[in-house]
Every structure is written in C-alpha cells, then in structure tokens.
Protein backbone atom coordinates (compact mmCIF):
# COMPACT_ATOMS: atom_id res chain seq x y z
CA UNK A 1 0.00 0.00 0.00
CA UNK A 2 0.97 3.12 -0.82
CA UNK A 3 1.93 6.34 1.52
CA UNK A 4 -0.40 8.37 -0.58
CA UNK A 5 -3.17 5.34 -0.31
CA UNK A 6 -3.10 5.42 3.14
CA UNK A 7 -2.94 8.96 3.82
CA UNK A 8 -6.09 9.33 1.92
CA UNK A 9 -7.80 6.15 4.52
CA UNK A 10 -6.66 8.30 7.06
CA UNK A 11 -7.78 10.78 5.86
CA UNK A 12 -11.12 9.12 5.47
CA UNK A 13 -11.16 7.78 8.68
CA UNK A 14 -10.73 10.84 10.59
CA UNK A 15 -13.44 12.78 8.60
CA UNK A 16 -15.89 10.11 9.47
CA UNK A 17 -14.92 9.83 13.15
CA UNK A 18 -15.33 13.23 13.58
CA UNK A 19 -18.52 13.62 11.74
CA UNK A 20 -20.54 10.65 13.71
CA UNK A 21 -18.91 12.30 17.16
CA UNK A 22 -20.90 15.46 16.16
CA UNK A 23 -23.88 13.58 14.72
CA UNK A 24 -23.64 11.47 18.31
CA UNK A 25 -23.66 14.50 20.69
CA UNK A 26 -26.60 16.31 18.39
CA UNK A 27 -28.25 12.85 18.75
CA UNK A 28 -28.30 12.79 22.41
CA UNK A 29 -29.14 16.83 23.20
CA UNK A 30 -32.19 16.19 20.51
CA UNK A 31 -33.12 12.89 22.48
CA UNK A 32 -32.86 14.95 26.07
CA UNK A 33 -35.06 18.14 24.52
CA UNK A 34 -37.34 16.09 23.39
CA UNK A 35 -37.66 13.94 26.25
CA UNK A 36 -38.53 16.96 28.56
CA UNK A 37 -40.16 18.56 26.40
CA UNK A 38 -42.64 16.29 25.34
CA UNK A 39 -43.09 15.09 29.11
CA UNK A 40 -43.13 18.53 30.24
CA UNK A 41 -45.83 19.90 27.73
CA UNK A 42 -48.36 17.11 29.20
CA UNK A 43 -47.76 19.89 32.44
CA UNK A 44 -47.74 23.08 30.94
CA UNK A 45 -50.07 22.27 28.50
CA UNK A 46 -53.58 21.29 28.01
CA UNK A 47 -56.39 19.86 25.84
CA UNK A 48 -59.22 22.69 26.15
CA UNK A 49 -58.76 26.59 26.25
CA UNK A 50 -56.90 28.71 27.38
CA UNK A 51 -54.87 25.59 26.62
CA UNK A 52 -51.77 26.71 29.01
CA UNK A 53 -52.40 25.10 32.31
CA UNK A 54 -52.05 29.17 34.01
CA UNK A 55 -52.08 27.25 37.38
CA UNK A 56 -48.54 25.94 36.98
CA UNK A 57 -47.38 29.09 36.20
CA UNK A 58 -49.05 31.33 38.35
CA UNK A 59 -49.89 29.53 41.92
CA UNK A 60 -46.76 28.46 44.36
CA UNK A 61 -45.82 24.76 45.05
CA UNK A 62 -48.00 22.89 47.44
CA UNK A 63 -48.55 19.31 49.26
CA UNK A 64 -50.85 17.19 46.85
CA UNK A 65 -53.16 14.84 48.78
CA UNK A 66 -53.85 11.50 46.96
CA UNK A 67 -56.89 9.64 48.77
CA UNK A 68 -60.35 7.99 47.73
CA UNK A 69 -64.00 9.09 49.27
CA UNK A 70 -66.73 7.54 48.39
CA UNK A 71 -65.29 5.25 45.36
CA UNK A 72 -64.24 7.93 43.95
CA UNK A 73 -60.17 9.27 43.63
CA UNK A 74 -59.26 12.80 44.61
CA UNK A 75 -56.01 14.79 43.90
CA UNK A 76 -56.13 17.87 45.80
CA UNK A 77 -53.60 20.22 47.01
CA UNK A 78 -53.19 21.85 50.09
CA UNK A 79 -55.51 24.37 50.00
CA UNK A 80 -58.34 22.64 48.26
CA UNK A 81 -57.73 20.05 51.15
CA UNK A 82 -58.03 22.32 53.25
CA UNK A 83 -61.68 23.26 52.00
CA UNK A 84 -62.91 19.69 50.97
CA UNK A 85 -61.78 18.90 54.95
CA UNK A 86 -64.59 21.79 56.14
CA UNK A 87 -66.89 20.20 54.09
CA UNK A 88 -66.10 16.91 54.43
CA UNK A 89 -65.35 16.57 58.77
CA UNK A 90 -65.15 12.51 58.59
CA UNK A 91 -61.61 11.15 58.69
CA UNK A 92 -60.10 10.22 55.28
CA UNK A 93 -56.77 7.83 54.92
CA UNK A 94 -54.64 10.60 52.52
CA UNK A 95 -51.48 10.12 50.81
CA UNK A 96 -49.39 13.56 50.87
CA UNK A 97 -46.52 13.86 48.40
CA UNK A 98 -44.60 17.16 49.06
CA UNK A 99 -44.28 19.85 46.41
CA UNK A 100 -45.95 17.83 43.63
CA UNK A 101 -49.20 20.22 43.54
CA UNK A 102 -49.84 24.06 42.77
CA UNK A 103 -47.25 24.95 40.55
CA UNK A 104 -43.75 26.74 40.29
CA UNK A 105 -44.51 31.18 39.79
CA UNK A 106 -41.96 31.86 42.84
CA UNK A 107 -39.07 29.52 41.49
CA UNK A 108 -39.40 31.63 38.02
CA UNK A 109 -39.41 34.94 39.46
CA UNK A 110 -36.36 33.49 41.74
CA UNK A 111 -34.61 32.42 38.81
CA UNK A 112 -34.94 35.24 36.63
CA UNK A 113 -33.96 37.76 39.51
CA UNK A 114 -30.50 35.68 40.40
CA UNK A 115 -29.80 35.56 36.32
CA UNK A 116 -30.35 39.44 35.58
CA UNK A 117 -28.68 40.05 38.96
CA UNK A 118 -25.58 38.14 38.54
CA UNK A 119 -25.08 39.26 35.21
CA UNK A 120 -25.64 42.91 35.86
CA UNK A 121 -22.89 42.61 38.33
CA UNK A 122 -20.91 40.13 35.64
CA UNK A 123 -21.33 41.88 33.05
CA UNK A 124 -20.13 45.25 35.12
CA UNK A 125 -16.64 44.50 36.51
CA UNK A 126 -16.34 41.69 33.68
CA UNK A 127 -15.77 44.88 30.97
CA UNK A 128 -14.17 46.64 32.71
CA UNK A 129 -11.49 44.36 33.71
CA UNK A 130 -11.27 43.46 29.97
CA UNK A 131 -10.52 47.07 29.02
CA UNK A 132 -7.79 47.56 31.72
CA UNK A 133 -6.37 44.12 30.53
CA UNK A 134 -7.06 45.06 26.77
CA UNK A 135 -5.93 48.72 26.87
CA UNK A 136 -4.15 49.85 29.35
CA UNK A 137 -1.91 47.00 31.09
CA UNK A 138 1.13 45.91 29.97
CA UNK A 139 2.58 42.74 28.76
CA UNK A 140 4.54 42.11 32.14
CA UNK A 141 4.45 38.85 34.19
CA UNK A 142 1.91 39.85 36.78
CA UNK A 143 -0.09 41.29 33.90
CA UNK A 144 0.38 37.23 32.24
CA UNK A 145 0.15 35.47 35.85
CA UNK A 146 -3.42 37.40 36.10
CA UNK A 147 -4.52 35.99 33.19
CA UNK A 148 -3.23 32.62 33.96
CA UNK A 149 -5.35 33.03 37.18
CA UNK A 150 -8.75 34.30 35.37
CA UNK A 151 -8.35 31.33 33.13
CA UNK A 152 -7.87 28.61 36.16
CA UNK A 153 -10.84 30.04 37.99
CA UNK A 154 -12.59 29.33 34.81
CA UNK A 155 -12.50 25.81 35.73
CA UNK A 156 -12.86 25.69 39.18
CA UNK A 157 -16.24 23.53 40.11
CA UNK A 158 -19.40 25.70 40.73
CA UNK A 159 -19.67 23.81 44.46
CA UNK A 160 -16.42 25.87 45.39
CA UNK A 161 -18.12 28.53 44.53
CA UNK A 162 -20.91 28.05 46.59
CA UNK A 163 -18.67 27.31 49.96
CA UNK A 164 -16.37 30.46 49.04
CA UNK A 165 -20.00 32.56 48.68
CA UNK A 166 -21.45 30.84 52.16
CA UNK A 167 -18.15 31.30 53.91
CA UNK A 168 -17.78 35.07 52.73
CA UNK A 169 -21.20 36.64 51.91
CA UNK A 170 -23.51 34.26 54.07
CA UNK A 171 -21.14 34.01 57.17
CA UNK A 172 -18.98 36.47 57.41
CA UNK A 173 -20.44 39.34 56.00
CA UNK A 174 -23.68 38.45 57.62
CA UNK A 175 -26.28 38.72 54.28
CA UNK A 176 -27.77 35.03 55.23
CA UNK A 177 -29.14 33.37 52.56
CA UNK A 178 -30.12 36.02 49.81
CA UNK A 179 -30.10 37.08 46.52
CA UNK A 180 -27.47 39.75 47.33
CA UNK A 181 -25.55 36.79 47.78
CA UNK A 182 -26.68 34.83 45.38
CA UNK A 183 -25.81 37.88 43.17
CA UNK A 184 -21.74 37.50 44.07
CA UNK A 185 -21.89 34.16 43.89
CA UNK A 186 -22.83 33.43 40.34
CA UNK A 187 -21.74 36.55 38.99
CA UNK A 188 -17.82 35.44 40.54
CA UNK A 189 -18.35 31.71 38.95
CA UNK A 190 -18.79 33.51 35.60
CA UNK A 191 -17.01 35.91 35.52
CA UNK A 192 -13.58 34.23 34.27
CA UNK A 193 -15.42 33.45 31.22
CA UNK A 194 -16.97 37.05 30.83
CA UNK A 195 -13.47 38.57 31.65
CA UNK A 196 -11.59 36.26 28.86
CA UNK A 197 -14.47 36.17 26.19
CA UNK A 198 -14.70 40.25 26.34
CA UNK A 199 -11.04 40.70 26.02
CA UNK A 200 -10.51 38.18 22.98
CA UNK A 201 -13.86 40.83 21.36
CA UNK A 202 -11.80 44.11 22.34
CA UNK A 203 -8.47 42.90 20.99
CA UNK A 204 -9.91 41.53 17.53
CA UNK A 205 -11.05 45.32 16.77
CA UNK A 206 -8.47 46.52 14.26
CA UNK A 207 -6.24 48.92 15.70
CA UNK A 208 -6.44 51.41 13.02
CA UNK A 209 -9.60 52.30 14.86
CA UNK A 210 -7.74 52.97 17.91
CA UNK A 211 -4.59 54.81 15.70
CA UNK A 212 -7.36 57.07 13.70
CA UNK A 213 -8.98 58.28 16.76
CA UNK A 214 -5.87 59.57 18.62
CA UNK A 215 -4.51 60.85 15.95
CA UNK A 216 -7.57 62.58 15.83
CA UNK A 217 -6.99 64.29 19.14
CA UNK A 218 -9.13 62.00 21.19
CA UNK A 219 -8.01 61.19 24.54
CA UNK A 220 -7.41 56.85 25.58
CA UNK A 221 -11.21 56.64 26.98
CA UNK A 222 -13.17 58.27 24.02
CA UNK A 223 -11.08 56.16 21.55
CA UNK A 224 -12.24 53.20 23.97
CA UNK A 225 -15.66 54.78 24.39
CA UNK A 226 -16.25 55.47 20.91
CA UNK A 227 -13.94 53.24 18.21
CA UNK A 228 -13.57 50.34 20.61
CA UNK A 229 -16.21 49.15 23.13
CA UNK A 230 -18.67 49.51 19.62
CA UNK A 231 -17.28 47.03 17.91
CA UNK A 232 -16.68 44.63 20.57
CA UNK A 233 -20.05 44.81 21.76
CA UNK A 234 -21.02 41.53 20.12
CA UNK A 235 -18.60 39.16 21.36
CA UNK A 236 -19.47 40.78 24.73
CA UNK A 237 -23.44 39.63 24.42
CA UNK A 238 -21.66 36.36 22.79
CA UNK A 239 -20.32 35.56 26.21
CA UNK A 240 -23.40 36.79 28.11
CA UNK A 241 -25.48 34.46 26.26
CA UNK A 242 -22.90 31.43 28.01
CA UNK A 243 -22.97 33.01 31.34
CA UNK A 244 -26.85 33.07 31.70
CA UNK A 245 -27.34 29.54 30.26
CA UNK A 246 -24.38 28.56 33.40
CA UNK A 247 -26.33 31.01 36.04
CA UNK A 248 -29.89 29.46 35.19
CA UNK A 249 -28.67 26.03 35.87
CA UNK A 250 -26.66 26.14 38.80
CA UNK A 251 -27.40 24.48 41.91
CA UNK A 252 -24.62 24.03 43.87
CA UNK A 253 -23.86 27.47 44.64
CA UNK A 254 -27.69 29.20 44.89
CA UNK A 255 -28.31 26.10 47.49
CA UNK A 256 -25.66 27.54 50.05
CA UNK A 257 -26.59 31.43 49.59
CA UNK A 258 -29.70 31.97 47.88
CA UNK A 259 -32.85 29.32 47.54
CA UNK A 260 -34.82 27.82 49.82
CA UNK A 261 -36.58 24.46 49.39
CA UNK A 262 -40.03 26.45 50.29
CA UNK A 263 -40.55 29.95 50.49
CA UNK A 264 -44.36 31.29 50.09
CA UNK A 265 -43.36 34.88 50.29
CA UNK A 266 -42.22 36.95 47.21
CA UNK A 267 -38.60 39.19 47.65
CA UNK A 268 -40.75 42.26 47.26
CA UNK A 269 -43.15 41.39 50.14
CA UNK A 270 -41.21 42.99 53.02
CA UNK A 271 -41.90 45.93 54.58
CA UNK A 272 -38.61 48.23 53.88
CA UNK A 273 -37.74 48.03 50.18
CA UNK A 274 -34.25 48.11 51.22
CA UNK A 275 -34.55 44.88 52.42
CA UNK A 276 -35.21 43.28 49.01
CA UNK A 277 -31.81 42.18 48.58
CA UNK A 278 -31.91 40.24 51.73
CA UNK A 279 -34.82 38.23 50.75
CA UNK A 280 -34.23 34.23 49.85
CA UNK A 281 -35.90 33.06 47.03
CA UNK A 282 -36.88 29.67 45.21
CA UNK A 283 -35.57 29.08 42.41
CA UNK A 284 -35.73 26.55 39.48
CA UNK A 285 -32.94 24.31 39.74
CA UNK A 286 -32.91 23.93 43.42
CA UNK A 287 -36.71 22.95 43.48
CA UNK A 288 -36.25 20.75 40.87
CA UNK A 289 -33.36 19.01 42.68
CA UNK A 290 -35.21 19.03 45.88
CA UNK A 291 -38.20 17.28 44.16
CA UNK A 292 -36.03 15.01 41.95
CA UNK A 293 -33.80 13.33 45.17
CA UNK A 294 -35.29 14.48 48.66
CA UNK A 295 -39.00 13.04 48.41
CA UNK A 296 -40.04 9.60 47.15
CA UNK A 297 -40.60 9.25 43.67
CA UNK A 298 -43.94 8.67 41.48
CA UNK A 299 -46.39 9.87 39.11
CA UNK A 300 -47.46 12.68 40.63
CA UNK A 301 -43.25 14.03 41.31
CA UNK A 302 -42.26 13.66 37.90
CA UNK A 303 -45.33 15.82 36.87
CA UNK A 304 -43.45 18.46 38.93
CA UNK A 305 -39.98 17.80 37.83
CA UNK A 306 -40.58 17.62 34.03
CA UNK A 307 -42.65 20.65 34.29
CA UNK A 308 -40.43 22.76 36.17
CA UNK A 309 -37.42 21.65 33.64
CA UNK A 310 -39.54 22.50 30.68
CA UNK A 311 -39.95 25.97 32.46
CA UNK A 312 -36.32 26.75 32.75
CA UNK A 313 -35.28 25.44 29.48
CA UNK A 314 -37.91 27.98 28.51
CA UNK A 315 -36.87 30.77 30.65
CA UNK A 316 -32.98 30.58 29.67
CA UNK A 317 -34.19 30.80 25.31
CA UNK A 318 -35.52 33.92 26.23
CA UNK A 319 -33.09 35.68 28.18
CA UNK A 320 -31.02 34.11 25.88
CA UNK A 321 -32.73 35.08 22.61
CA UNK A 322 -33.07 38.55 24.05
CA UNK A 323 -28.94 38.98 24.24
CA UNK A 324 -28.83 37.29 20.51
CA UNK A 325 -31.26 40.18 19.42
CA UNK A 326 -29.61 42.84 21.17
CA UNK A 327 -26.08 41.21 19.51
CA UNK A 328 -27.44 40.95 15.80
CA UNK A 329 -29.04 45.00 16.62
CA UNK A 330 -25.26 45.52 17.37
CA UNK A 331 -23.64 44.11 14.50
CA UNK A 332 -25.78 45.36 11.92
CA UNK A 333 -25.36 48.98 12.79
CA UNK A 334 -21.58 48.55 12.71
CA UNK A 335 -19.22 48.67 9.17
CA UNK A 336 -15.82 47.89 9.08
C-alpha cells in the first residue's frame, strides 16, 4: 500500500470519526429536549382553552393529597384540602406527596432575579477588567500570571463557589441566605469566562480604529468609548449568552446562599424596600433538585420535575434570545 493510499484512509477515517462524534452529541441533546419537552408539555399544557395550564405558572408549590371518598379518587392540594376537609369533617386515609401540587410562579421569578442580577454585576466589573487588561496593562508577568489566574478560575467547580459565597457573603459578612448573595456568587463563577471572552472581542477590533482616533486628538477613553467598546459589543453579548445559560442552571452554589426548598413569600413582600436584597428566594434548579432526590418518587413528582425543567429550558431561550437580538441589533449597525 501506498503512503499516498493510506494517507487518503486516514484521511477518510478521521473525517468520518469526527462527523458521527458530532452527529452522536446532536443525537443525544435532541433525544434529552425532546424527552422533557414532550413530558413537560403534558404539564404546561392542556387539551381545552386557554390551553396553558395558568395554574402551573401562576400559583406556588404545594402538598398534593392522593386519597379515595366515596369510590371515587381525589387529587387535591393543600388548600383545596383544606376546603374539601370543612366540608367533608369525617376522617379520610390521605397520601401527601410534598411539592408535587400548585405549581412553580416563585421559582421563576427566583430564577430570573438571580440571572439578571448576577449578570448585571458580571457583566459590570467583567468589561471593565477586559478594558484595563485590553488597553491599558502591559505585557509584564503579573499582567500574564493574572490571566493565567482568570483562566484557572474558569474551571474551578461551581460547588467551590458556593462554599467560598457561604463562607464570605452568608457568614462572614452576615447577608444570610439572599439574593445579594446569590448575586456575588454566580456573577464570581462567571465571571472568568466574561473577563476572557470580552477581552478576545476588544483585541480583535483593528487597531487602526484605535490609531485614527488619537490621531484625531481623542483622549485613551473616548477612543475606547467610541472606536472600541462599539465594535466589541457583540462578542461581549456572545459571552453573556454562556454566562446566563451557566447562572440558570446552577445548583450548587444558589443552594448555600440563595434558595430555599419552600418559600411562600415573594422578595418584594417585606416591609422596607431596602430589604429586598436580603430576601431568599426559590428558584428553578434547586426545586427541581429538591423534588427530583429528597421526596419519594412517582407519578405525581415527575409531573413536577418535568414541568419545572420545561420551564427553565424555557426561561434561559428567552433571556437568551433577548442577548442574541440585542447582539445581531449591534452588528448590523456597525461597518468595518
């Protein structure tokens, strides 16, 4: 056999492994989608009008009672158990199952507060550490052992980050469990990625730009403000878009400083609004780990769990889609 002969089977061979790898990893995120989402629709969804079960979306998670009365089977959930019991005084043998009725309105407000939240605060010191990095710093070996750092605390597991955000902002600066903290937490855990992403944007602007503008007269901060920061915009919202689809998933760290496994009040229910920030919430991924491992499992749980997944793969498209938007918006009013 020839060298060219098997260069070319090589050749061949490595095209096709790499092909069914990709074909293998689309295979298995269409398989989970679909999975949830067809499970979850049976929840969110229903057969007469309005056709969205508003319930789920609207009324906070409650005990479901499974017992029979009369021949006949009732579901009910707290409340309404609560009711049928004054109208009904006889003793009944019930089945509770815990958080499998009402539905999940405080774990998406939760959510959506600790995403815009954390990536207000992300986004905020994540730029502007770029541009010092970008722009002003020099190429000196603390400037290079920084970066070494930002990119090793890129990979550091999200439960460190939720012990370093219970030890500092829980413990010892005394905010308890609370979106304030939950706020650090997540925004720290992505902000290596925000930091690294948004400095590869500002240094791929051409530096004519930069050259132009001072020869100009402008002064460093309008050339950033102006000729830079513009055209780095969307590989900024590029790296938003991963840090919200980490933040809305995370567990680990929201379950040491944020979430509670039940919470019936909303964070703007308190009676000074400067205590909004101190306010615990639910939130998605918690409840759905809570319901998924810490209660026994049947029918009536995976209702809850494939529903409330459905939701946040929901939730995250949107914030998402809303920072692809806002980054086509960018790119089309800019011309090279």
């Amino acid at each position: 056999m020839s060298i060219r002969t098997r260069q070319r089977i090589a050749q061949t061979t490595s095209f096709w492994l790499f092909r069914l790898a990709t074909y293998t990893i689309l295979a298995a995120a269409t398989y989970i989608f679909l999975d949830i989402g067809i499970k979850g629709s049976r929840t969110l969804f229903t057969t007469h009008a309005p056709f969205i079960n508003v319930p789920f979306f609207t009324e906070r998670p409650q005990t479901l009672y499974v017992f029979e009365y009369q021949g006949k089977k009732y579901t009910l959930s707290d409340s309404q158990f609560r009711v049928w019991k004054t109208q009904h005084p006889e003793e009944v043998e019930a089945t509770s199952v815990a958080y499998s009725a009402g539905g999940v309105w405080p774990c998406i407000v939760g959510t959506a507060l600790l995403v815009i939240g954390s990536m207000i605060f992300a986004l905020a010191v994540g730029i502007c550490s770029a541009i010092y990095l970008s722009e002003y710093s020099q190429n000196t070996k603390f400037i290079r052992l920084i970066r070494i750092a930002i990119l090793n605390l890129a990979g550091v597991p999200s439960i460190v980050f939720g012990l370093f955000g219970f030890g500092l902002f829980v413990i010892f600066l005394h905010w308890n469990v609370s979106l304030l903290a939950g706020w650090f937490t997540l925004g720290l855990m992505i902000l290596p990625a925000i930091i690294t992403a948004s400095e590869e944007s500002l240094r791929a602007v051409p530096n004519g730009l930069r050259e132009g503008s001072l020869a100009l007269g402008a002064t460093k901060w309008q050339t950033i403000r102006k000729n830079v920061l513009p055209y780095a915009l969307p590989g900024i919202l590029t790296s938003s878009i991963l840090g919200i689809s980490r933040v809305a998933g995370e567990t680990a760290p929201i379950m040491f400083t944020a979430a509670y496994a039940l919470r019936d009040e909303m964070p703007w229910q308190v009676q000074r609004w400067t205590d909004f920030v101190f306010q615990g919430v639910m939130a998605l991924p918690y409840h759905i780990y809570v319901v998924s491992s810490k209660i026994p499992q049947n029918e009536y749980t995976e209702r809850m769990q494939y529903g409330a997944a459905c939701i946040l793969l929901l939730l995250v498209f949107v914030i998402a889609l809303a920072s692809i938007v806002l980054r086509d918006k960018a790119r089309k009013r800019l011309s090279w």
